[in-house]
N, C-alpha and C. Protein backbone atom coordinates (compact mmCIF):
# COMPACT_ATOMS: atom_id res chain seq x y z
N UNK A 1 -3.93 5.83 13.55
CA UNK A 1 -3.93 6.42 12.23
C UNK A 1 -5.31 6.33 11.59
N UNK A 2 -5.86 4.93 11.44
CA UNK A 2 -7.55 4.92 11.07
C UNK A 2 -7.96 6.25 11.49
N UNK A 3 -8.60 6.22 12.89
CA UNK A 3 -9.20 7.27 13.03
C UNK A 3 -9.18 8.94 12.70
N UNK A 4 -7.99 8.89 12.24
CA UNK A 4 -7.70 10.48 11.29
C UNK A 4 -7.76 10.37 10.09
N UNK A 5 -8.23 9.20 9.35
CA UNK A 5 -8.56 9.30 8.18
C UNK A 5 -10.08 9.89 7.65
N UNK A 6 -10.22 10.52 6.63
CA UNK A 6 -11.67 10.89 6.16
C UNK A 6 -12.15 9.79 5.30
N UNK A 7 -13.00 9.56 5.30
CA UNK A 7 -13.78 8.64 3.87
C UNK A 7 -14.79 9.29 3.15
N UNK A 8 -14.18 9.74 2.13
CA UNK A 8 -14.46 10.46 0.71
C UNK A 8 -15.10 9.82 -0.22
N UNK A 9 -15.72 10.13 -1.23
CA UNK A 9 -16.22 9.25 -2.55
C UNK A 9 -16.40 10.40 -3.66
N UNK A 10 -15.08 10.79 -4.00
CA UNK A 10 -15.20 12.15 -5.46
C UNK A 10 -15.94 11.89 -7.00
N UNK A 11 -15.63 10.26 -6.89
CA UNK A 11 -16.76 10.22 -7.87
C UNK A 11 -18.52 10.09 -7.83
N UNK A 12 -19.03 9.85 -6.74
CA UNK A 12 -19.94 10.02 -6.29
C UNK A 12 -20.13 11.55 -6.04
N UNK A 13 -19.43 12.25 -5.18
CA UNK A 13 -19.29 13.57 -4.76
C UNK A 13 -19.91 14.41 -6.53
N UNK A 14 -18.96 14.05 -7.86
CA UNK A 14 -19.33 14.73 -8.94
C UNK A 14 -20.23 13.85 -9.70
N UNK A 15 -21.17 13.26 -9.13
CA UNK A 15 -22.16 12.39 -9.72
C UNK A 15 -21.58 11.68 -11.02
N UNK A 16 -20.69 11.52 -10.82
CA UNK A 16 -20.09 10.13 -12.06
C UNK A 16 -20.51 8.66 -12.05
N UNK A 17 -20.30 8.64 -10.17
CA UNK A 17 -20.55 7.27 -9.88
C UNK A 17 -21.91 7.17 -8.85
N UNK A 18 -22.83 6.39 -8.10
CA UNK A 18 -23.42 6.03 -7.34
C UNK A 18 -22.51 5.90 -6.14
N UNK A 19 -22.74 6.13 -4.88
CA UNK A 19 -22.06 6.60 -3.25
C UNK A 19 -21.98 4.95 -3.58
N UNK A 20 -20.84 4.54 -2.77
CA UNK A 20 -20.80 3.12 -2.29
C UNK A 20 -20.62 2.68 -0.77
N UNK A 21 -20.46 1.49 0.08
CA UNK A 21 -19.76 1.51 0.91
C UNK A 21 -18.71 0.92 0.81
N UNK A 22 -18.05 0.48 1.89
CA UNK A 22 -16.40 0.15 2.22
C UNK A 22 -16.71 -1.29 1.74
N UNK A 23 -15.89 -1.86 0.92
CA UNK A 23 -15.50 -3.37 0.49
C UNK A 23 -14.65 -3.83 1.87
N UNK A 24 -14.87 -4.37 3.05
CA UNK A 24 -14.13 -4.72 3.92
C UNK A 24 -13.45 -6.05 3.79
N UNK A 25 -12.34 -6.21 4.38
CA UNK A 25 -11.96 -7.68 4.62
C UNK A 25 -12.45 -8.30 5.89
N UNK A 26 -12.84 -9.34 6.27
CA UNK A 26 -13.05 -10.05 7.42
C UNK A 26 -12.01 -10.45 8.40
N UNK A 27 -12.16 -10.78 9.52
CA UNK A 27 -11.05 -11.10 10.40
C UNK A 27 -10.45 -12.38 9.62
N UNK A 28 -11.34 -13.20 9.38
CA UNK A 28 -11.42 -14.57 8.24
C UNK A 28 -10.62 -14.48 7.50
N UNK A 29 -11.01 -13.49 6.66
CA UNK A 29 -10.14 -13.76 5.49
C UNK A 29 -8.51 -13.60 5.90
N UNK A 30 -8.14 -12.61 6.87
CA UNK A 30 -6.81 -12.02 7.03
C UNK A 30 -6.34 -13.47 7.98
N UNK A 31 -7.00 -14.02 8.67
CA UNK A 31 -6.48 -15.27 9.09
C UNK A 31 -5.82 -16.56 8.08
N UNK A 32 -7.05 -16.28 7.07
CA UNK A 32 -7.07 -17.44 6.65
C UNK A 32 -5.99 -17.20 5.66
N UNK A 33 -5.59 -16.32 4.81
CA UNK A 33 -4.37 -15.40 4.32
C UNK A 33 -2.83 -16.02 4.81
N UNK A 34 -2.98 -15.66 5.91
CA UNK A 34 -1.75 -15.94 6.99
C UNK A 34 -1.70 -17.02 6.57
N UNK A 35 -2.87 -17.97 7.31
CA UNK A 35 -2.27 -19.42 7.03
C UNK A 35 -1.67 -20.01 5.84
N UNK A 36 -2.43 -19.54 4.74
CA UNK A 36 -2.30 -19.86 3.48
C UNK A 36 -0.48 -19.34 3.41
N UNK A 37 -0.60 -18.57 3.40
CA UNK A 37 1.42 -17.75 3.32
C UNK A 37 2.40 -18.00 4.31
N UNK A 38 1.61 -18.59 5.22
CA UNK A 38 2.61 -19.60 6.17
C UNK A 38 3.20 -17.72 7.06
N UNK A 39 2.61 -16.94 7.44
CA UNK A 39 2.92 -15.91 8.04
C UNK A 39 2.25 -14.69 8.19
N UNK A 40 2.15 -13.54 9.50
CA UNK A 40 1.63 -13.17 10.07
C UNK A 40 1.81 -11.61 9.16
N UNK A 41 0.78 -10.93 9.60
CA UNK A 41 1.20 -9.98 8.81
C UNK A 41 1.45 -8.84 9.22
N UNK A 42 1.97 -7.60 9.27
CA UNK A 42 2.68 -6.70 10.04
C UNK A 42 1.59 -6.15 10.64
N UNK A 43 2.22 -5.18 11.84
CA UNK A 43 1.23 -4.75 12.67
C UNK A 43 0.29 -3.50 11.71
N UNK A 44 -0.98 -3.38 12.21
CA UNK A 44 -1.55 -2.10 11.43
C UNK A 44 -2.29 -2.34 10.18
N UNK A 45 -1.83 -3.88 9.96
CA UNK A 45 -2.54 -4.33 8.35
C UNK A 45 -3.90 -5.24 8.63
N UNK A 46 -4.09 -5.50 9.50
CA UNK A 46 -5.10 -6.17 9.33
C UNK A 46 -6.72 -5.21 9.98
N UNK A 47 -6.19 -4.15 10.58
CA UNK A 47 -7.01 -2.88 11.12
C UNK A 47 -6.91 -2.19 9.98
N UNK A 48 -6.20 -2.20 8.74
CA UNK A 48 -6.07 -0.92 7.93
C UNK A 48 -7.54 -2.20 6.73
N UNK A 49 -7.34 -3.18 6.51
CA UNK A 49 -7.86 -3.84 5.79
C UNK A 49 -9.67 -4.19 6.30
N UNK A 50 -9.64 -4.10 7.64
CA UNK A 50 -11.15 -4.62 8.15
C UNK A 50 -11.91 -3.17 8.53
N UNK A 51 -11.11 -2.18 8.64
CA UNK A 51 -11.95 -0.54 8.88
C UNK A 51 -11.92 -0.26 7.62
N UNK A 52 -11.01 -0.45 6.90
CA UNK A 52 -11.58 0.61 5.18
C UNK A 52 -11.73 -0.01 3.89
N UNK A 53 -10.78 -0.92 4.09
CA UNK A 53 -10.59 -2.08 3.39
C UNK A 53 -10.29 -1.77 1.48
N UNK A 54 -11.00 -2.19 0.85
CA UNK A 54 -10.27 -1.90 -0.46
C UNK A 54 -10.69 -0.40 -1.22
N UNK A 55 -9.33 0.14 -1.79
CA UNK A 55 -9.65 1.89 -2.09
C UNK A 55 -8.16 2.21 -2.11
N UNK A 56 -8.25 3.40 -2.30
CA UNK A 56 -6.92 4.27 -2.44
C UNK A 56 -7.28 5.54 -1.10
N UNK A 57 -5.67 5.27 -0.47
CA UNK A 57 -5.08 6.29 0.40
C UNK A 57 -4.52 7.21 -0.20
N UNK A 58 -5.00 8.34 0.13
CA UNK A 58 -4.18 10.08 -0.13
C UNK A 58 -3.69 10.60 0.60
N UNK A 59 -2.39 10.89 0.96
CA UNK A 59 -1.51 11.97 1.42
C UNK A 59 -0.42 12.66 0.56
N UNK A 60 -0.61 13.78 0.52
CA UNK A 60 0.10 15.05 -0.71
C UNK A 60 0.24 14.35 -1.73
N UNK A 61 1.10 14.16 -2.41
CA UNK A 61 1.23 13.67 -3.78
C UNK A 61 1.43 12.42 -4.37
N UNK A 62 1.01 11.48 -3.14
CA UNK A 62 0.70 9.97 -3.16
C UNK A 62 -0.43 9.42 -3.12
N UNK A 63 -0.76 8.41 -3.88
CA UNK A 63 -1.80 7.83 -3.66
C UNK A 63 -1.54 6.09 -3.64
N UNK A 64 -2.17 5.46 -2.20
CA UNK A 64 -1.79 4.45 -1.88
C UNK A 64 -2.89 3.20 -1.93
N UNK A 65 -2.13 2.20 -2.50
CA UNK A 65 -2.83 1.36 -2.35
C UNK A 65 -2.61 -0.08 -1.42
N UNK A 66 -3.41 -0.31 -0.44
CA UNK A 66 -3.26 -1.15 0.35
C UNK A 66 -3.54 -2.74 -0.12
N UNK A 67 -2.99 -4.15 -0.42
CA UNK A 67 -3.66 -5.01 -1.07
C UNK A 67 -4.45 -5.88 -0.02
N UNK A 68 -5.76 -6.03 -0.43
CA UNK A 68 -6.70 -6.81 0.33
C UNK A 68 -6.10 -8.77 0.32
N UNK A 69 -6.34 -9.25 1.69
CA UNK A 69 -6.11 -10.48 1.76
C UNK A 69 -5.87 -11.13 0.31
N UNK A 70 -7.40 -11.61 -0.54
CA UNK A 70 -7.29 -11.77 -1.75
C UNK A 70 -6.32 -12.07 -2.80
N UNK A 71 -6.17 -10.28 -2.84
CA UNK A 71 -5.17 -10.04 -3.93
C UNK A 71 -3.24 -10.32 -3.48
N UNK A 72 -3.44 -10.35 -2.18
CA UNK A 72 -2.09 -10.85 -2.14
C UNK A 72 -1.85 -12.37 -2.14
N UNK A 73 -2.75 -12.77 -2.24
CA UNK A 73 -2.97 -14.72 -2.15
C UNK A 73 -3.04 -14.63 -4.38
N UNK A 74 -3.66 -13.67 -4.49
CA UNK A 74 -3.74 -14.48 -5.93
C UNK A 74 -2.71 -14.17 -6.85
N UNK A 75 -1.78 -12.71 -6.70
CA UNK A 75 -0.84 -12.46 -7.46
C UNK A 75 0.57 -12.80 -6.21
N UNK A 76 1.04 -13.13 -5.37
CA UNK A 76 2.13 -13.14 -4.55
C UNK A 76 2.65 -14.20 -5.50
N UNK A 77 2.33 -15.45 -6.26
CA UNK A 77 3.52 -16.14 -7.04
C UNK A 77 4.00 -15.30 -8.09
N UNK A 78 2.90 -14.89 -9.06
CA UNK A 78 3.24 -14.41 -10.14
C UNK A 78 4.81 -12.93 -9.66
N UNK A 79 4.30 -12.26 -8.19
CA UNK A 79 5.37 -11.16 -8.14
C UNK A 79 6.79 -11.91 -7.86
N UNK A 80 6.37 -12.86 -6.68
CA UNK A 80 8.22 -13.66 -6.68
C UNK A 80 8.22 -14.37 -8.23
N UNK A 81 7.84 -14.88 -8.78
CA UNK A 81 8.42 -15.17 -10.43
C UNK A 81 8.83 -13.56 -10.83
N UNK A 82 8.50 -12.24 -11.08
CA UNK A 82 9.02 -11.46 -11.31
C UNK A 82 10.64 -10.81 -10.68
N UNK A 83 10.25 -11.09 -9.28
CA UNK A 83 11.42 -10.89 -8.62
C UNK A 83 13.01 -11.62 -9.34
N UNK A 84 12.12 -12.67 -9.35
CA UNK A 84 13.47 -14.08 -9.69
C UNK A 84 13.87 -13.57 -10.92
N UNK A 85 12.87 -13.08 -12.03
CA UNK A 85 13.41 -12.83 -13.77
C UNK A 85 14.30 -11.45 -13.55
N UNK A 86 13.40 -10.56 -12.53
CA UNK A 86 14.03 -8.75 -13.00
C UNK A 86 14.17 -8.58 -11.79
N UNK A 87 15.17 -8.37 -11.30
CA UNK A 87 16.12 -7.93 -9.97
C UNK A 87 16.65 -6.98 -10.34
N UNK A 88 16.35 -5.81 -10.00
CA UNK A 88 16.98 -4.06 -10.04
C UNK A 88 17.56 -3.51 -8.61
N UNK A 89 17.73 -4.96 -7.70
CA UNK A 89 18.12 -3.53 -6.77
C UNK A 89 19.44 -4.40 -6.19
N UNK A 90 20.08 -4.76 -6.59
CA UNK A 90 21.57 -5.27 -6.34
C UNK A 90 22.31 -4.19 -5.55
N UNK A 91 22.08 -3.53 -5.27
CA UNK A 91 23.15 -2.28 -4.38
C UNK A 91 22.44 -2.57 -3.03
N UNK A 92 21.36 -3.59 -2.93
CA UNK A 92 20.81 -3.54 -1.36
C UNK A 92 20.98 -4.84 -0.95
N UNK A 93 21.64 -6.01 -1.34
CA UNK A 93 22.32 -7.39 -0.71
C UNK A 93 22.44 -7.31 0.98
N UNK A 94 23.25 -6.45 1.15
CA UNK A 94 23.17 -6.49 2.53
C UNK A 94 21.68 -5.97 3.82
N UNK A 95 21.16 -5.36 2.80
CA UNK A 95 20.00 -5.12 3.48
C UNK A 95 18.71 -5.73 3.12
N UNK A 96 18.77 -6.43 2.08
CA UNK A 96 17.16 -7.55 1.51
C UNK A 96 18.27 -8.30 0.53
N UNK A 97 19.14 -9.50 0.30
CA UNK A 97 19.11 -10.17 -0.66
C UNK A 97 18.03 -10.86 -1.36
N UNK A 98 18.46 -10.82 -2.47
CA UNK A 98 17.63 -11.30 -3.29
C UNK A 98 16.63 -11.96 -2.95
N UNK A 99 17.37 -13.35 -2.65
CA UNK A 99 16.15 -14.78 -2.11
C UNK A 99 15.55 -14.16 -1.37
N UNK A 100 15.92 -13.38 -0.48
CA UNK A 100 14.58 -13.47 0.66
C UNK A 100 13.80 -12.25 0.27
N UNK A 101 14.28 -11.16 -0.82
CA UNK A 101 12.66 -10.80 -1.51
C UNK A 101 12.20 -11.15 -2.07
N UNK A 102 12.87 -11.87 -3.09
CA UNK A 102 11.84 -13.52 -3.88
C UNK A 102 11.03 -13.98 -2.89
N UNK A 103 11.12 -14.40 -1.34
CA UNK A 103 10.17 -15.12 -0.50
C UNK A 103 9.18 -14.08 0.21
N UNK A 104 9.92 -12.86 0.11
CA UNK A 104 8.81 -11.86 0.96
C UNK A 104 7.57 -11.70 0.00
N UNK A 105 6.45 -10.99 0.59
CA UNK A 105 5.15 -11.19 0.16
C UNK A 105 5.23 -9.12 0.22
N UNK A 106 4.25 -9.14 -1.08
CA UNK A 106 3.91 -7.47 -1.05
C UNK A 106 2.55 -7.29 -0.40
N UNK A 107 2.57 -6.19 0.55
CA UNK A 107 1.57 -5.63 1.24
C UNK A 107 0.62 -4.84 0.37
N UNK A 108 1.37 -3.84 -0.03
CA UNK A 108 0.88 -2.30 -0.34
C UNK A 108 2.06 -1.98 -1.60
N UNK A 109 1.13 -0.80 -2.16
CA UNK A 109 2.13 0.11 -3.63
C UNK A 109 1.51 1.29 -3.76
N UNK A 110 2.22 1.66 -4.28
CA UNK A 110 1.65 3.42 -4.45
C UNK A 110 1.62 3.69 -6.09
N UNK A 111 1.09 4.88 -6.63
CA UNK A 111 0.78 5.06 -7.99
C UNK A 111 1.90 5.50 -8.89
N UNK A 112 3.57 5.12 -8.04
CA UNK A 112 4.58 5.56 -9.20
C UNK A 112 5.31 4.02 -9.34
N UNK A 113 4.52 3.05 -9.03
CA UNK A 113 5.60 1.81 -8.52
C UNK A 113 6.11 1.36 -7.32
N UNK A 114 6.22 1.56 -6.30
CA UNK A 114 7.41 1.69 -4.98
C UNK A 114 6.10 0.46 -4.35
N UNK A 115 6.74 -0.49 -4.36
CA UNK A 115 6.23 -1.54 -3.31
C UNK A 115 6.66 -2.32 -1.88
N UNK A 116 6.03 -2.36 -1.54
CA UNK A 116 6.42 -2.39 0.03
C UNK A 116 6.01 -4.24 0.23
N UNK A 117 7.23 -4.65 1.04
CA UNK A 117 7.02 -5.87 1.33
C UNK A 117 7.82 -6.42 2.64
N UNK A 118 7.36 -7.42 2.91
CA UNK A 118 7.97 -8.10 4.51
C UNK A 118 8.35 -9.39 4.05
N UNK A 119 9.04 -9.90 5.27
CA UNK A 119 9.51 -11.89 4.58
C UNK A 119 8.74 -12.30 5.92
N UNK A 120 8.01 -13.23 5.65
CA UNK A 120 7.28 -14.25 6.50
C UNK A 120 7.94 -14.70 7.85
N UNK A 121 8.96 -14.62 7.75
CA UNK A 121 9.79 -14.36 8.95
C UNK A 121 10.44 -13.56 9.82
N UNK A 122 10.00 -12.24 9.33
CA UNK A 122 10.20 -10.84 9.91
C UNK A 122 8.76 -9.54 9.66
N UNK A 123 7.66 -10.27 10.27
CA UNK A 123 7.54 -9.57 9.51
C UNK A 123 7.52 -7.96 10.14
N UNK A 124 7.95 -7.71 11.07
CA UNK A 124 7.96 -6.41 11.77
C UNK A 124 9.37 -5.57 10.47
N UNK A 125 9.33 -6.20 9.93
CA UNK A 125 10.62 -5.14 9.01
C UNK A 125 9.97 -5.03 7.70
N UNK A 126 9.76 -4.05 6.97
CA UNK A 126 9.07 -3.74 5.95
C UNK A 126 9.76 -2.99 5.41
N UNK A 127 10.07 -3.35 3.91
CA UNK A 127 11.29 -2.83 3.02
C UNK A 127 9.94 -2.13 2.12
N UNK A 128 10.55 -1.22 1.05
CA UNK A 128 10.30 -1.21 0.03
C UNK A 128 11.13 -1.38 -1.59
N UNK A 129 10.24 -1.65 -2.02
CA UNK A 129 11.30 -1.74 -3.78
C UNK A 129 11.42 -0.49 -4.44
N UNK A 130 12.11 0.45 -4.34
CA UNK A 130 11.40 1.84 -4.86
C UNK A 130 11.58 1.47 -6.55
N UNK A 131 10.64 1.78 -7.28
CA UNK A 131 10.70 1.99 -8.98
C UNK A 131 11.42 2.68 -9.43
N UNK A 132 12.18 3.76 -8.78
CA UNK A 132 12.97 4.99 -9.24
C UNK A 132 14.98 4.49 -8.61
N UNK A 133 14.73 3.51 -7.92
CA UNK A 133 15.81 3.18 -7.17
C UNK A 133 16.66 2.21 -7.58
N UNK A 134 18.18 1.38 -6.73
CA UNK A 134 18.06 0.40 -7.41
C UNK A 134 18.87 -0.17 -6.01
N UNK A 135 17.93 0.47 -4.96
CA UNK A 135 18.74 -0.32 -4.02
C UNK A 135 16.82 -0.44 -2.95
N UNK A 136 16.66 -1.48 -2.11
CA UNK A 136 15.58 -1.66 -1.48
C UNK A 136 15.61 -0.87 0.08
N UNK A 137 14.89 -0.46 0.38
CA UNK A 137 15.06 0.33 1.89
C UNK A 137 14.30 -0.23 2.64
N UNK A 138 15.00 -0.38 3.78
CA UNK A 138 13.95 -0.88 5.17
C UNK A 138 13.25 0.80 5.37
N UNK A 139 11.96 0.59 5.94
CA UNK A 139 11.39 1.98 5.80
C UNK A 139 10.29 1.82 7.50
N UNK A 140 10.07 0.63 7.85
CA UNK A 140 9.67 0.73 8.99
C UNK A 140 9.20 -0.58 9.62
N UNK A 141 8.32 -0.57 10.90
CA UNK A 141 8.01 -1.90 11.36
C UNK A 141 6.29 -2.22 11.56
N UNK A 142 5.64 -1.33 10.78
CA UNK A 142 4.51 -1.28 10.87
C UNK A 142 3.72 -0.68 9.17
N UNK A 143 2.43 -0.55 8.96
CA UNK A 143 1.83 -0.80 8.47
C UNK A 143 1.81 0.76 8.28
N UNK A 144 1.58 1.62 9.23
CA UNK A 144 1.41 3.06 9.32
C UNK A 144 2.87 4.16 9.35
N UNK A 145 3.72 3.19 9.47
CA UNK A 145 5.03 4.12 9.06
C UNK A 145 5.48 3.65 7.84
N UNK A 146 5.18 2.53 7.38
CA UNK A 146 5.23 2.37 5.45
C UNK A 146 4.52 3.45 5.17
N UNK A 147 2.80 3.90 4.95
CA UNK A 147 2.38 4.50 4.69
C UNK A 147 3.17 5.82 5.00
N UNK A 148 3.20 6.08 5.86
CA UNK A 148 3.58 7.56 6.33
C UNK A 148 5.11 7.91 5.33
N UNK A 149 5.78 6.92 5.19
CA UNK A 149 7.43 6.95 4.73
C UNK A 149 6.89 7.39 2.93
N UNK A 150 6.22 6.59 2.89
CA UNK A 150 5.35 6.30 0.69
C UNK A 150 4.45 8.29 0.80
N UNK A 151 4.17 8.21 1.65
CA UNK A 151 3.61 9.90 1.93
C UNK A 151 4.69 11.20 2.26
N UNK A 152 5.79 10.77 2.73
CA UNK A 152 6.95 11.46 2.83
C UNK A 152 7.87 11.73 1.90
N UNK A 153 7.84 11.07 0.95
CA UNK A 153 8.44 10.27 -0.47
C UNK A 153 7.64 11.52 -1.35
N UNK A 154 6.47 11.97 -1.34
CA UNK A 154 5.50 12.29 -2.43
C UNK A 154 5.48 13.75 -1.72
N UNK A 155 5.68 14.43 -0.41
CA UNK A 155 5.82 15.83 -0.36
C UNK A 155 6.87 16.14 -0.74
N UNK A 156 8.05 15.05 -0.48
CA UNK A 156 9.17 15.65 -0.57
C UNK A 156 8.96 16.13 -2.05
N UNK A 157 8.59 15.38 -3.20
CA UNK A 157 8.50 15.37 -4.61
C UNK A 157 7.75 16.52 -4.32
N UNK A 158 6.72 17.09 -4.11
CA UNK A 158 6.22 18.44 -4.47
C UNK A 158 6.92 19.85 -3.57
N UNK A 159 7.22 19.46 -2.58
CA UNK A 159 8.29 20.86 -2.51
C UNK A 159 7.85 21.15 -0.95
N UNK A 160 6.90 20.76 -0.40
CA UNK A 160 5.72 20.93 0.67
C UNK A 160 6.39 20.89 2.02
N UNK A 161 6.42 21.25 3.01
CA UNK A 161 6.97 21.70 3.93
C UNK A 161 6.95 20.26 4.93
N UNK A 162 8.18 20.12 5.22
CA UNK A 162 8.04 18.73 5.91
C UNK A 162 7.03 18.49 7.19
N UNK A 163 6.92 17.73 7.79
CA UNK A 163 5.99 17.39 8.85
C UNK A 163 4.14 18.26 8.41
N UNK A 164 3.81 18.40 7.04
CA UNK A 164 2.51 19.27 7.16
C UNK A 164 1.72 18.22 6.33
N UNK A 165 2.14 16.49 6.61
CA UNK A 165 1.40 15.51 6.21
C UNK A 165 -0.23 15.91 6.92
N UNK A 166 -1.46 16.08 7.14
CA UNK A 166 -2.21 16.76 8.13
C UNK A 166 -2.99 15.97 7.50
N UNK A 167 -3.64 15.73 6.11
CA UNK A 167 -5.14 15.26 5.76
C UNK A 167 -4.54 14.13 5.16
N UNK A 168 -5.71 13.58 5.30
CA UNK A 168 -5.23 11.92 5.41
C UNK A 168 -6.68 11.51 4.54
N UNK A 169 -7.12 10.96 3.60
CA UNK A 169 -8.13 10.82 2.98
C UNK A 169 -7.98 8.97 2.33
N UNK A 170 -9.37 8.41 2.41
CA UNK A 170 -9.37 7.52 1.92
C UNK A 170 -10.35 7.33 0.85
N UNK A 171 -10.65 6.82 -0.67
CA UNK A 171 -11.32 7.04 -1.56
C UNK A 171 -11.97 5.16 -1.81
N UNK A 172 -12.78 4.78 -1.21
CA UNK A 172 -12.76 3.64 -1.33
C UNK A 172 -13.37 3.05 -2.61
N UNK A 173 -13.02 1.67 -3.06
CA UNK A 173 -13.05 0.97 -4.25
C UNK A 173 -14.89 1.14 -4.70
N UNK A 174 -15.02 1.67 -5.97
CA UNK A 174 -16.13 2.14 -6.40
C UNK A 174 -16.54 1.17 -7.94
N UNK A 175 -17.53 0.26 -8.18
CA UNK A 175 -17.40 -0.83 -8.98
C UNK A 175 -17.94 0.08 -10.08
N UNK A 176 -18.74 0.81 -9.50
CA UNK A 176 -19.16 0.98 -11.18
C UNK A 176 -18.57 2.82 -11.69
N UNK A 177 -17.30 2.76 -11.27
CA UNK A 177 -16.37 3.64 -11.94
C UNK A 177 -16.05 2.80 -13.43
N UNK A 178 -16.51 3.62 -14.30
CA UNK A 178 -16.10 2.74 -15.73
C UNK A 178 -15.24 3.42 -16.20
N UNK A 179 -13.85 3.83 -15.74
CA UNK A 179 -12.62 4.58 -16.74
C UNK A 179 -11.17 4.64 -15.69
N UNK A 180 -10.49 4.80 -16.25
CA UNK A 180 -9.42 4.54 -15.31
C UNK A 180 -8.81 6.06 -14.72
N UNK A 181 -9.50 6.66 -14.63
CA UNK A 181 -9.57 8.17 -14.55
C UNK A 181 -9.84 7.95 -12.95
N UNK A 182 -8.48 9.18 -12.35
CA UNK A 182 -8.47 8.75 -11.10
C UNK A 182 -8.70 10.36 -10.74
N UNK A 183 -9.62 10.34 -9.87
CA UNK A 183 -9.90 12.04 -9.61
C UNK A 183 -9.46 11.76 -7.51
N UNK A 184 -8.58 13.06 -7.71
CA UNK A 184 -7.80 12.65 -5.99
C UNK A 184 -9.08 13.42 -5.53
N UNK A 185 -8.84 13.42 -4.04
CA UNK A 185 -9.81 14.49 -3.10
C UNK A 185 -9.56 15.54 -3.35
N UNK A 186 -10.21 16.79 -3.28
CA UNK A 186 -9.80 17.68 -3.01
C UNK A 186 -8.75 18.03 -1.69
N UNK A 187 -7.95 19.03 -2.01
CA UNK A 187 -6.85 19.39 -1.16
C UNK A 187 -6.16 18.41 -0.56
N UNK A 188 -5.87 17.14 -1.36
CA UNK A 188 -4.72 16.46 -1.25
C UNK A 188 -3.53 16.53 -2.42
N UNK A 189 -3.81 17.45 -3.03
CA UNK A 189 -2.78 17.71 -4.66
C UNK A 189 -2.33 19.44 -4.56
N UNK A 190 -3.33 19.96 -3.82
CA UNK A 190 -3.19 21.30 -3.86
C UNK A 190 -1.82 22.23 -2.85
């Protein structure tokens, strides 16, 4: 999947911002991650994190965000304390109870809410929480069929002809963007 991705920079492209390069993660850090969370992390994530590393993924009417080692070490308590207060998806017990998405760790999210997460002990099974839902879905066993499923999710929403997922764009993390103004690639909205 890497290798069919483009690496774009639209705010650079419309001289807003200065070109940057890729914020990468290290093999290090994704090790040292693991250890810290007491677990391994699904296949596809630690290649999606050390080739492009922090930025937003585009396919049709999604835009994805992958979380770097880091950020899943510094917010993963604060999200299981959320889990534990606001539980919305009670219709999925048999397929993620509760506790064990309280213990699973979030990977990745996309820009309507829908977060994707594994339990330290599986982690080849990757649910998501959808924001619009109120039940959790197993959606795949890898890193690149989450993505692909969070991209399937967002044609279906625009009307777009199934299987014509084709451009694959990555917009990587740009520091001195000063506004929260998110400009997609071209011909990933169109």
């Amino acid at each position: 999947m890497i290798e069919d991705i483009e690496i774009i920079d639209p705010y650079a492209d419309r001289g807003l911002a200065p070109r940057v390069g890729l914020t990468l993660a290290t093999f290090d850090e994704v090790k040292k991650a693991e250890d810290l969370l007491g677990a391994s992390f699904p296949d596809g994530y630690r290649e999606f994190v050390t080739a492009l590393g922090k930025g937003t993924y585009y396919g049709w009417n999604t835009a994805i965000k992958v979380l770097m080692p880091s950020e899943i070490l510094s917010g993963n308590k604060d999200r299981q304390e959320f889990l534990s207060e606001y539980w919305f998806w009670e219709r999925s017990e048999d397929i993620l109870p509760k506790n064990e998405a309280i213990e699973s760790i979030a990977m990745c999210d996309n820009d309507i809410g829908d977060v994707v997460i594994f339990h330290p002990d599986a982690p080849e099974k990757l649910f998501v929480l959808p924001h619009e839902e109120e039940s959790a879905l197993l959606i795949g066993t890898n890193l690149t069929e989450a993505i692909d499923w969070l991209v399937e999710c967002g044609r279906e929403a625009t009307g777009a002809e199934a299987g014509t997922h084709v451009r694959r764009a990555f917009v990587p993390f740009n520091q001195f963007v000063q506004t929260q103004l998110v400009i997609p690639p071209k011909g990933v909205y169109e």
